[in-house]
Protein backbone atom coordinates (compact mmCIF):
# COMPACT_ATOMS: atom_id res chain seq x y z
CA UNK A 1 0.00 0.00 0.00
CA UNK A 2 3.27 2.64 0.88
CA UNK A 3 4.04 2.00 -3.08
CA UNK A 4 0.64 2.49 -4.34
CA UNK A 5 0.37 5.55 -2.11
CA UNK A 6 3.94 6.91 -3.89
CA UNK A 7 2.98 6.03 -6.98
CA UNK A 8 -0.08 7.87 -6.97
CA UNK A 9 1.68 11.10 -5.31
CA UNK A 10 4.34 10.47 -8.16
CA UNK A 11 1.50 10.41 -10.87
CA UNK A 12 -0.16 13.19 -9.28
CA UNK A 13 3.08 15.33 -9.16
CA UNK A 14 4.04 14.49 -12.63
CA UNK A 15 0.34 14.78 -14.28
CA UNK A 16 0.50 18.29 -12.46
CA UNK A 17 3.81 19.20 -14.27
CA UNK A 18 2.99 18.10 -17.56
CA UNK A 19 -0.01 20.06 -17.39
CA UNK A 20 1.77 23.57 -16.19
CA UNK A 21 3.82 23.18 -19.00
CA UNK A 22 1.08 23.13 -21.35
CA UNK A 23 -0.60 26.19 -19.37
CA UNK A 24 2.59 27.95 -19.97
CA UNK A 25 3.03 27.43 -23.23
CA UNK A 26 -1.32 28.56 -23.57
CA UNK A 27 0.40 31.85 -22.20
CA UNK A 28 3.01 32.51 -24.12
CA UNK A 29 1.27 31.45 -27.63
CA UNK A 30 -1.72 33.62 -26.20
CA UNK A 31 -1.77 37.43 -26.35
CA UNK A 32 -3.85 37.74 -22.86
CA UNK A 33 -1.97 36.55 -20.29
CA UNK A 34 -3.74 37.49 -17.55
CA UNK A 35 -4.77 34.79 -14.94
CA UNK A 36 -7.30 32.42 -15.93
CA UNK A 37 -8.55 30.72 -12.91
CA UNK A 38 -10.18 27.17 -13.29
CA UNK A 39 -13.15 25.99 -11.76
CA UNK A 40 -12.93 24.22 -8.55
CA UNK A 41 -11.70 20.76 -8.46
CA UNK A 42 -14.94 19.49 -6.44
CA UNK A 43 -18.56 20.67 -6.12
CA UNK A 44 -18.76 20.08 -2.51
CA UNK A 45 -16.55 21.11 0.20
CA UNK A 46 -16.49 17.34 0.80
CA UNK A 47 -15.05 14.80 -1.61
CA UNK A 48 -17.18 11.82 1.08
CA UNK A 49 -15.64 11.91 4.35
CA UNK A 50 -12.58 14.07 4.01
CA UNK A 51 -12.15 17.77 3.11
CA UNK A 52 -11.76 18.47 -0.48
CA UNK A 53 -10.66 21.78 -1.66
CA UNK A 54 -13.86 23.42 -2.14
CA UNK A 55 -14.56 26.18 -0.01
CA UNK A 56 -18.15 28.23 0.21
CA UNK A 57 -17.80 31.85 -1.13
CA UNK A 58 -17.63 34.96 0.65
CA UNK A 59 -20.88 35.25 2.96
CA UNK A 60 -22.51 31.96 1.89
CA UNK A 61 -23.93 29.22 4.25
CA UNK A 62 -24.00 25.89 4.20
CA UNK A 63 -26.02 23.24 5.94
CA UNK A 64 -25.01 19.79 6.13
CA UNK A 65 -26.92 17.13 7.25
CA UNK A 66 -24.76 13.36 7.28
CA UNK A 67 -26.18 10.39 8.15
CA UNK A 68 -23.67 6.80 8.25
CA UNK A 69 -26.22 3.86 8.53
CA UNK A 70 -25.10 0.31 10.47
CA UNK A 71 -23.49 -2.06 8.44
CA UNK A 72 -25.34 -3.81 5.75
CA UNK A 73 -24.69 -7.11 6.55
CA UNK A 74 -26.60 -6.98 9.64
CA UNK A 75 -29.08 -8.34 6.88
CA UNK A 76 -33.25 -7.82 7.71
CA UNK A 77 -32.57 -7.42 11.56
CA UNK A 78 -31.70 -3.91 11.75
CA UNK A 79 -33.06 -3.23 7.90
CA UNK A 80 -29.45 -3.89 6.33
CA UNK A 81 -28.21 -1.46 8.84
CA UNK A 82 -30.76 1.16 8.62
CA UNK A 83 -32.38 0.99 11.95
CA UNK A 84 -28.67 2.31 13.30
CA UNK A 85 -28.17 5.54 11.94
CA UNK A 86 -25.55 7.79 13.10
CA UNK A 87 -26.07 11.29 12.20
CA UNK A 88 -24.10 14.50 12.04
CA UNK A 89 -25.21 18.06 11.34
CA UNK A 90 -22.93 21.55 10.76
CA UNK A 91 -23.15 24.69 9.95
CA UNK A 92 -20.16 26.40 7.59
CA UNK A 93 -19.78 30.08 6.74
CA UNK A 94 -17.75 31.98 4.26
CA UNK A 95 -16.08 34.61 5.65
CA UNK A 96 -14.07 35.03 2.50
CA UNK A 97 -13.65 33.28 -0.53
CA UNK A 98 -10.76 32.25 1.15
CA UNK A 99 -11.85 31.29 4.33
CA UNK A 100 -14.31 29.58 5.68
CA UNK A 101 -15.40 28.35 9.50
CA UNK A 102 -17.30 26.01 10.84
CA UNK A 103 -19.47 24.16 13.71
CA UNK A 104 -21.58 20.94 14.17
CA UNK A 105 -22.22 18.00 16.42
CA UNK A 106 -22.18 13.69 15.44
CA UNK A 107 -24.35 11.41 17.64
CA UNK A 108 -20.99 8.68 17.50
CA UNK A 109 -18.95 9.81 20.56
CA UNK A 110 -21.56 12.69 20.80
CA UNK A 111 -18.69 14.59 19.26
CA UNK A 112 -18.82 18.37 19.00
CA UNK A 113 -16.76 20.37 16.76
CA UNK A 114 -15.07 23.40 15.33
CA UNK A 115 -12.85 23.88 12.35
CA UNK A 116 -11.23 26.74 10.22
CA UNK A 117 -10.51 26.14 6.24
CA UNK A 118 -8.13 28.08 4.25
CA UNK A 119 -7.14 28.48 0.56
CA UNK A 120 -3.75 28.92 0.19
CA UNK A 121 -2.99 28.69 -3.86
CA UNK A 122 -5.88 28.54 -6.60
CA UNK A 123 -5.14 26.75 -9.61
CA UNK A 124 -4.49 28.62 -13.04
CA UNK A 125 -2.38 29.18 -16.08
CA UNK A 126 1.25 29.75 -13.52
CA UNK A 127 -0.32 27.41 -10.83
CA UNK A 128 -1.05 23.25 -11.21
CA UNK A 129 -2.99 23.12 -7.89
CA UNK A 130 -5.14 24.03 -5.40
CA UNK A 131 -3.85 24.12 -2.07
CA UNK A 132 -5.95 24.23 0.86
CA UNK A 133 -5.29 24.28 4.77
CA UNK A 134 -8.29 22.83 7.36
CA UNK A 135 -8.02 22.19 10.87
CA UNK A 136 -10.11 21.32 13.35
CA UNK A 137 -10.65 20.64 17.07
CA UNK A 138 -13.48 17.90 18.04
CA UNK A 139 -14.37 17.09 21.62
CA UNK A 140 -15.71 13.74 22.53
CA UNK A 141 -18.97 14.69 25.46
CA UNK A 142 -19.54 10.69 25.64
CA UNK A 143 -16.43 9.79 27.73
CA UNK A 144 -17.88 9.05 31.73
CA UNK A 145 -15.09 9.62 34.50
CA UNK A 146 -16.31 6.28 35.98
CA UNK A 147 -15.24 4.76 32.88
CA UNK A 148 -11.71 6.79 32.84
CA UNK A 149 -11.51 7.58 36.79
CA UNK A 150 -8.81 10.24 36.00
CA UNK A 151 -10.21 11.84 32.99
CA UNK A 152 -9.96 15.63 32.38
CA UNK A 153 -11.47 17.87 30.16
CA UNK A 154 -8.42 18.24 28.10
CA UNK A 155 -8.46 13.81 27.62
CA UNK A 156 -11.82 14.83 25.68
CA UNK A 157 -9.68 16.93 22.90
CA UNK A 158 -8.83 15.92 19.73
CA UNK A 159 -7.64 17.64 17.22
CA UNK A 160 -6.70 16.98 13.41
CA UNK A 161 -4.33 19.36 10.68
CA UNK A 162 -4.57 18.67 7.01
CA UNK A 163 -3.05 19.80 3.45
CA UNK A 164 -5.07 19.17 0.36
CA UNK A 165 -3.76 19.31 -2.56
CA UNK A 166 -5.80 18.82 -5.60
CA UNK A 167 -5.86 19.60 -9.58
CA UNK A 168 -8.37 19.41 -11.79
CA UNK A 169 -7.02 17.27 -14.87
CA UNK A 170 -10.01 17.35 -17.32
CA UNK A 171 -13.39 19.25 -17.00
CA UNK A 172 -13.95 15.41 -16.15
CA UNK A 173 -11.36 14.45 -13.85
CA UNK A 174 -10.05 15.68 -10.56
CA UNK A 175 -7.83 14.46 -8.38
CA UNK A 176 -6.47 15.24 -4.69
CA UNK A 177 -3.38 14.31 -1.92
CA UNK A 178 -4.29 14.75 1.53
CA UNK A 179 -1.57 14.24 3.98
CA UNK A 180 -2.54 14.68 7.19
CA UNK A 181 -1.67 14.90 11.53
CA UNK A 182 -4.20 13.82 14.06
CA UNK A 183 -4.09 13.76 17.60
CA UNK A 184 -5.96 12.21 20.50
CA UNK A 185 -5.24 13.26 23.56
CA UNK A 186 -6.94 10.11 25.11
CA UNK A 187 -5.84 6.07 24.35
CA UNK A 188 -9.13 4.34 24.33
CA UNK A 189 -7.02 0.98 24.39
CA UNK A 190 -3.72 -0.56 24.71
CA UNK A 191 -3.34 -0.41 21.11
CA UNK A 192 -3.88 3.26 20.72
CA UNK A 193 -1.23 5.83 19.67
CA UNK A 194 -1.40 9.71 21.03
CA UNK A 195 -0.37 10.63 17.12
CA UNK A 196 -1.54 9.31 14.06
CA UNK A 197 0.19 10.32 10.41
CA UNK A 198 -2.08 9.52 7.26
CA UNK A 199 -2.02 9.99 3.45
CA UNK A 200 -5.37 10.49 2.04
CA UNK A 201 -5.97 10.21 -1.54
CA UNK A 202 -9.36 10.94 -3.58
CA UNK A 203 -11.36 11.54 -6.77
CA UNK A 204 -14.24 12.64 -8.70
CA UNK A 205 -15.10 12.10 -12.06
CA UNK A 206 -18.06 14.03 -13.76
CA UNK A 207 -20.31 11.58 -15.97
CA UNK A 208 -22.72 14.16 -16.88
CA UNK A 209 -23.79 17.61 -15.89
CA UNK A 210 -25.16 16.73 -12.56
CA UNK A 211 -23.59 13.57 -11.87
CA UNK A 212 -20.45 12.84 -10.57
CA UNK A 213 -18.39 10.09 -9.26
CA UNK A 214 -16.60 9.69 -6.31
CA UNK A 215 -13.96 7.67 -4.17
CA UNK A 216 -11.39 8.35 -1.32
CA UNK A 217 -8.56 6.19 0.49
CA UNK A 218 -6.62 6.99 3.72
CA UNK A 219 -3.69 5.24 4.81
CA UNK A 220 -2.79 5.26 8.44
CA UNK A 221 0.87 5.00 8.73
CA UNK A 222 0.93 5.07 12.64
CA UNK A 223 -1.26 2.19 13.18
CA UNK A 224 0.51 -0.84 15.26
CA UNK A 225 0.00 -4.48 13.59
CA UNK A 226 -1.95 -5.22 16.82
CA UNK A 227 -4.61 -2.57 15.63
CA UNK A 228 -7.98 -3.87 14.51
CA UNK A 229 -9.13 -0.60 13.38
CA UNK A 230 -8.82 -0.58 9.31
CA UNK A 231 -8.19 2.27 6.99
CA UNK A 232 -10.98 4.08 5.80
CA UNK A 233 -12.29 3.29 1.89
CA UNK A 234 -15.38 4.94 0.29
CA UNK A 235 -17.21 5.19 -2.84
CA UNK A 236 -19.71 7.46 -3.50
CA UNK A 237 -21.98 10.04 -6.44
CA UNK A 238 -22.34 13.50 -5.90
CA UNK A 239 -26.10 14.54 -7.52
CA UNK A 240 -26.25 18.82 -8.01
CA UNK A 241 -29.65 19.59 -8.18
CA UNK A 242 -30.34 23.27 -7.28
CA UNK A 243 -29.11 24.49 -4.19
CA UNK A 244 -28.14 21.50 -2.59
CA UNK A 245 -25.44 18.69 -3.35
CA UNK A 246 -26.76 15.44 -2.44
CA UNK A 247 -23.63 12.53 -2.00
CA UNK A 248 -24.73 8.97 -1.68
CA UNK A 249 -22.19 7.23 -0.26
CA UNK A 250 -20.80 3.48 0.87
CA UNK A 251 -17.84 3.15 3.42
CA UNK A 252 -16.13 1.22 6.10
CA UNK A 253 -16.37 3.56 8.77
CA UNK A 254 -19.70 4.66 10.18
CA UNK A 255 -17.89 8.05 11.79
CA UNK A 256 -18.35 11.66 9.66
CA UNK A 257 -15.48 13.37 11.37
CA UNK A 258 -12.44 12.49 11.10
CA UNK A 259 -10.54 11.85 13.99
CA UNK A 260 -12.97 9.03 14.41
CA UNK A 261 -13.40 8.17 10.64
CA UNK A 262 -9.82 8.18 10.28
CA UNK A 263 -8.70 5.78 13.24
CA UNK A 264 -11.93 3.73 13.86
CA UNK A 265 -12.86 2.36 10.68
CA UNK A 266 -14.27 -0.93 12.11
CA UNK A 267 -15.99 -2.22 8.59
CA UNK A 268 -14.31 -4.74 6.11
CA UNK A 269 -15.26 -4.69 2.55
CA UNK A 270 -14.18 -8.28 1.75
CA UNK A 271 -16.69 -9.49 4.11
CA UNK A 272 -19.28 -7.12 3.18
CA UNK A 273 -19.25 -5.08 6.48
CA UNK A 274 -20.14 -2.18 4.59
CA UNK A 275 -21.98 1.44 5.69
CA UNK A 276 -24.49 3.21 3.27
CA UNK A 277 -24.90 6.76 3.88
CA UNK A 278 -25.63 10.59 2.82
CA UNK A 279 -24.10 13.92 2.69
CA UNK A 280 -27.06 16.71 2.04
CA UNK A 281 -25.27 20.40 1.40
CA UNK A 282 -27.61 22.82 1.11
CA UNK A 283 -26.62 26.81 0.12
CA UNK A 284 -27.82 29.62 1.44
């Protein structure tokens, strides 16, 4: 999995070059050579789970309702999992085109959060990428000090610092790196590491004017062998229709946010432990 995740950054890298040097050359055979900026690489400011690059314009509001259903090989007990919904909702505002914040709560972990988003770079004609900066700080209300007799309001903390890095190839095709630092101030078990590294990589391809589709991968490097937590894998389609974005998705984790998503994937595809679930974005 390390080479498939350098070979795709090498790709990635590469694809990016070969393309500025085909925007350069636009600029110098073109007599206007002002900046051309493209269109974003993603519709939503998600690509599933993770942070894409998209960020909501200056003064616009977003509402986003997520919902992670149980597995669906819990079969006609629980519905194929839809009888255990976990469910997240937040609130994002542009206070710039370049910056956005944002609030919300998830029922797993009864997690609250808050989290600040900023573009950095904007892809054009001189520039192969978009480069965008998120973090965010998530606090876990669920933990009991008779469960953790010396817990402190700090061991609730956790917080997580991203880089994505995206480029959109094609009016089709758009592709994005996402290394990324997240820390728990708590172990929940023996297993458990204070500081997790992971490489996120991600898609979406655009199959008609409304329709995209999606898929993500993270790789957690810091994870011991004695870890049954898996990495994180999703596939999903994006529907635009209006004012809101509308992501169907399937995935191995049953978290939204990521410190959770990222380091508690329980689900295993091969055996068909599998979460269906929705994004709803709508714009204001």
């Amino acid at each position: 999995m390390k080479k498939l995740l350098f070979l795709f950054a090498s790709i990635f890298i590469g694809m990016s070059s070969l393309f500025a040097q085909d925007d350069l050359l636009d600029e110098i055979n073109s007599e206007d050579t002002a900046d051309q900026f493209e269109m974003p690489a993603f519709k939503a400011t998600r690509i599933i789970n993770g942070q894409s690059t998209k960020l909501a314009s200056k003064k616009e509001f977003h509402m986003i309702i997520s919902h992670r259903f149980g597995s669906i090989n819990d079969g006609i007990s629980t519905f194929f999992g839809l009888d255990n919904a976990n469910t997240y909702i937040g609130l994002l505002y542009g206070i710039t085109d370049r910056i956005n914040v944002a609030i919300g709560r998830e029922t797993y972990r009864k997690t609250v959060n808050a989290s600040l988003k900023v573009k950095l770079l904007e892809q054009h004609e001189n520039m192969p990428i978009h480069l965008v900066a998120f973090g965010g700080f998530y606090a876990n209300t669920q933990l009991s000090d008779q469960v953790y007799t010396e817990l402190t309001t700090i061991d609730r903390f956790s917080y997580l610092f991203q880089l994505q890095m995206s480029r959109r190839f094609t009016d089709h095709l758009s592709l994005q790196l996402s290394p990324k630092y997240v820390r728990q101030n708590l172990k929940y078990s023996d297993y458990d590491v204070y500081n997790y590294f992971v490489v996120g990589i991600g898609g979406r391809y655009k199959v008609s004017k409304r329709v995209a589709l999606t898929a993500e991968y993270d790789h957690n490097f810091s994870r011991s062998s004695q870890n049954p937590y898996l990495n994180p894998l999703s596939l999903g389609v994006d529907l635009e229709t209006g004012g809101h974005v509308f992501q169907l998705l399937f995935s191995n984790a049953q978290a939204n946010l990521p410190p959770s998503y990222l380091t508690y994937a329980t689900g295993d595809w091969s055996k068909g432990e599998i979460y269906f679930g929705f994004n709803i974005v709508r714009v204001f």
